[in-house]
C-alpha atoms as a PDB file:
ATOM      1  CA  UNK A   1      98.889  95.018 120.903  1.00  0.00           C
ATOM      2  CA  UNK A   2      95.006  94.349 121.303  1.00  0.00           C
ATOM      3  CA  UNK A   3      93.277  97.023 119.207  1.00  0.00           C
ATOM      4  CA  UNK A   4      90.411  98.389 121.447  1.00  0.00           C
ATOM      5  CA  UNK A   5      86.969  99.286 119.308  1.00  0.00           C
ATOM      6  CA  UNK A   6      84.129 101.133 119.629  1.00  0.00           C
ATOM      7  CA  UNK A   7      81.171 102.371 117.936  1.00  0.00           C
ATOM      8  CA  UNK A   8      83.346 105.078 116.655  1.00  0.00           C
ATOM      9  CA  UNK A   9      86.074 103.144 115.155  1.00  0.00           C
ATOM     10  CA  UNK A  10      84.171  99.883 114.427  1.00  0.00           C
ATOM     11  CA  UNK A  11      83.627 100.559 110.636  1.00  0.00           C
ATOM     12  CA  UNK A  12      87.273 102.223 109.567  1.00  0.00           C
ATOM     13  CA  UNK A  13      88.689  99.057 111.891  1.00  0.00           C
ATOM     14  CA  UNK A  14      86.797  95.936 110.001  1.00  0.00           C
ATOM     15  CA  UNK A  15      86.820  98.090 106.618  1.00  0.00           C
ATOM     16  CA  UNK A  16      90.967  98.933 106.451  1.00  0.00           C
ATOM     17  CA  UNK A  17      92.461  95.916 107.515  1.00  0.00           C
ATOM     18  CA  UNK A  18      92.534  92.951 105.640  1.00  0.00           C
ATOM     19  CA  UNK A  19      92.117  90.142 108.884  1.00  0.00           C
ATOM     20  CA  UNK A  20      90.237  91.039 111.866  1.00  0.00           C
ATOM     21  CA  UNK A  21      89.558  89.378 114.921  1.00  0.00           C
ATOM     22  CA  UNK A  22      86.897  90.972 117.395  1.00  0.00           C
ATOM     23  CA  UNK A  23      86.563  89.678 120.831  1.00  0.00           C
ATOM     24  CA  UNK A  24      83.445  90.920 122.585  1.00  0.00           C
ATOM     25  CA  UNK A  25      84.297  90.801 126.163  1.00  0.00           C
ATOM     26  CA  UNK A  26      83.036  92.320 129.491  1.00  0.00           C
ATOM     27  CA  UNK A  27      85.034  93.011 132.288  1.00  0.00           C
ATOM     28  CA  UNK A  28      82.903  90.972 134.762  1.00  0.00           C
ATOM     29  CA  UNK A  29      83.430  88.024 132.321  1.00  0.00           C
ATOM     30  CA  UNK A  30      85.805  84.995 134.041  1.00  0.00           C
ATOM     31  CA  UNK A  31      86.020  83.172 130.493  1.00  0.00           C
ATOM     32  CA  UNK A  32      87.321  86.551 129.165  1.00  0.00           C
ATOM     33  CA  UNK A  33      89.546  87.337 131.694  1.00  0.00           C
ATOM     34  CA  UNK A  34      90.976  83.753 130.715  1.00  0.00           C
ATOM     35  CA  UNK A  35      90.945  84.522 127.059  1.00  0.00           C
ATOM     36  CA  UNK A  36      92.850  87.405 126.970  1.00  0.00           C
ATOM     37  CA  UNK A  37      96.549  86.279 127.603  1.00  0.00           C
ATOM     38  CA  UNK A  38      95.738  84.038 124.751  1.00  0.00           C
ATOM     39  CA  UNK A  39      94.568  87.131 122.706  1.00  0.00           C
ATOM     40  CA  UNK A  40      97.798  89.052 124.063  1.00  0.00           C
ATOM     41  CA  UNK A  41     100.073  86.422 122.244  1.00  0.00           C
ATOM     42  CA  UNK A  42      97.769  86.356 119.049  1.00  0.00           C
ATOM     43  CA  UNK A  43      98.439  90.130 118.776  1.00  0.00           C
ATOM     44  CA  UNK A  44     101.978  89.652 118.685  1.00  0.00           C
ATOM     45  CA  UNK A  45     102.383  86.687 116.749  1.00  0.00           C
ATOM     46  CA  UNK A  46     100.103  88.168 113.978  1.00  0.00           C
ATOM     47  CA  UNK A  47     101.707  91.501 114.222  1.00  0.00           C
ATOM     48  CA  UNK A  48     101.368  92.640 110.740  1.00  0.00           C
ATOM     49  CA  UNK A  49      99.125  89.944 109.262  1.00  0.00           C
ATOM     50  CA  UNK A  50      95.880  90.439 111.423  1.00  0.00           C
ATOM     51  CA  UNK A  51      94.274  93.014 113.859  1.00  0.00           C
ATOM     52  CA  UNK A  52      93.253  91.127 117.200  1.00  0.00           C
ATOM     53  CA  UNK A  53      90.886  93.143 119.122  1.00  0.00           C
ATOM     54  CA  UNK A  54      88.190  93.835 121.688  1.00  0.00           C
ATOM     55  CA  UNK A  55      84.704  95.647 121.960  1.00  0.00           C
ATOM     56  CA  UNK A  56      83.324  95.406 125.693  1.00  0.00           C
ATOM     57  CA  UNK A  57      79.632  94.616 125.114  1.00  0.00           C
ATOM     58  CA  UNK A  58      78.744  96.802 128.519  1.00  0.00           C
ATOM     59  CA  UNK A  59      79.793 100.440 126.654  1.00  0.00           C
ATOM     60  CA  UNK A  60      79.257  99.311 123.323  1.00  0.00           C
ATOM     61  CA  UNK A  61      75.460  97.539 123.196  1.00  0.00           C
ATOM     62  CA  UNK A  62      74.561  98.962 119.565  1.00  0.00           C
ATOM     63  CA  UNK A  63      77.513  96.925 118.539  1.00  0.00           C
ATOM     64  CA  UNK A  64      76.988  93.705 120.596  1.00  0.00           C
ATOM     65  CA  UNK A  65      72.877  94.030 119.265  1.00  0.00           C
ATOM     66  CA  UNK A  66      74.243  94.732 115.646  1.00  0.00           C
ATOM     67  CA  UNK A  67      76.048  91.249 115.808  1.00  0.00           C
ATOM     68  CA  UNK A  68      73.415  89.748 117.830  1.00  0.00           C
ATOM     69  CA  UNK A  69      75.877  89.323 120.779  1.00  0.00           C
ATOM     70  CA  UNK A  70      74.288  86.891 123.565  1.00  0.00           C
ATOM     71  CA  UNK A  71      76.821  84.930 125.469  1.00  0.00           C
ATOM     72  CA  UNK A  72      80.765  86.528 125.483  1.00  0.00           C
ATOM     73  CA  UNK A  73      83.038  85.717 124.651  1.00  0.00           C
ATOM     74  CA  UNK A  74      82.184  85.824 121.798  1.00  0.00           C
ATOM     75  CA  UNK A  75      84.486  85.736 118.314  1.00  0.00           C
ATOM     76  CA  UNK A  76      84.002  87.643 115.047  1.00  0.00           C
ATOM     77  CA  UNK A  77      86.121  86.934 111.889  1.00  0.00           C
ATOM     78  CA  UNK A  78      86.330  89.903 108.911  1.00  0.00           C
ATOM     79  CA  UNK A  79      88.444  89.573 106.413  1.00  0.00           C
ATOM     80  CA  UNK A  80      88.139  92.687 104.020  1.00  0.00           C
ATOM     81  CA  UNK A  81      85.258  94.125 105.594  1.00  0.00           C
ATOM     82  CA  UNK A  82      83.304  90.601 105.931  1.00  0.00           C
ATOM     83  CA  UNK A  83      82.077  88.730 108.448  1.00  0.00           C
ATOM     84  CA  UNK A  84      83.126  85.259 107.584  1.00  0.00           C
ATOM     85  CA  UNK A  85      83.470  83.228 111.251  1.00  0.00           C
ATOM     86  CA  UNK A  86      82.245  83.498 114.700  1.00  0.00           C
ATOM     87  CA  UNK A  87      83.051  81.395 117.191  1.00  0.00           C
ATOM     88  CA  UNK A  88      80.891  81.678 120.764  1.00  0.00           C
ATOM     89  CA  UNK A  89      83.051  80.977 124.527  1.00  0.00           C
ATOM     90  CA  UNK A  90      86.171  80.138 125.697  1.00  0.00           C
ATOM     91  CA  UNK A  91      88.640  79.374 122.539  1.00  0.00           C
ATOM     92  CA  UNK A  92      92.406  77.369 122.900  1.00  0.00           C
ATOM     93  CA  UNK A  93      94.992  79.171 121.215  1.00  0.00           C
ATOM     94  CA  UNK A  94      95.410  76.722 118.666  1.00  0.00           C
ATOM     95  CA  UNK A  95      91.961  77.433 117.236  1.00  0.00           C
ATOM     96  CA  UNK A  96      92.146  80.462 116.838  1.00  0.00           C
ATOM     97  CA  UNK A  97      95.405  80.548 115.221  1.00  0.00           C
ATOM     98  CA  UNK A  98      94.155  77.684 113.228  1.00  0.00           C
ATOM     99  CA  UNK A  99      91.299  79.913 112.314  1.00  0.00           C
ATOM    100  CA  UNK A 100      93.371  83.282 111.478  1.00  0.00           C
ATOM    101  CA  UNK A 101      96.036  80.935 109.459  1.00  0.00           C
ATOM    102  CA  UNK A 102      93.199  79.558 107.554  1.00  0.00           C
ATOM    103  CA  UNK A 103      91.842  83.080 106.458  1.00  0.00           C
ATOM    104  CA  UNK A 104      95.302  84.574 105.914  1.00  0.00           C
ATOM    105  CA  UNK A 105      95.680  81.921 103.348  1.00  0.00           C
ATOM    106  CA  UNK A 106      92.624  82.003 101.359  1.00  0.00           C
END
């Protein structure tokens, strides 16, 4: 299950999981309509190991200008609270479970 995220939930979300993945998104977006099958099948394959979620930039601004959002989609890593990876555009789903394996495992 994708974990929707707003400004309400933002903070708890990247704060009490250990692995995070944010996907800023809007709904007008083609390269996120395309990206989020691929996020679909992260959610379940990391099911227990790492939240996979989305904030749509369009409701949620203060979060997209906190991260200094300016193309989507756009990626954002946390692991324990931190941002440690961002990755901008359309993403295979090999790198991005390449990515997620690589933080799991540090």
């Amino acid at each position: 299950m994708i974990h929707t995220i707003d400004n309400s939930n933002f903070e708890n979300t990247i704060n009490d999981n250990e692995i995070v993945l944010v996907d800023f998104f809007a709904d007008w977006c083609g390269p996120c309509k395309m990206l989020h099958p691929t996020l679909e099948e992260l959610a379940n394959d990391f099911d227990g190991k790492a939240i996979i979620s989305k904030v749509n930039v369009d409701t949620n601004q203060e979060l997209a200008a906190q991260f200094d959002v300016r193309s989507i989609p756009a990626l954002f890593y946390f692991k324990n609270g931190e941002l440690v990876g961002r990755q901008n555009g359309l993403q295979s789903k090999t790198a991005l479970t390449n990515q997620l394996n690589t933080l799991l495992s540090n």
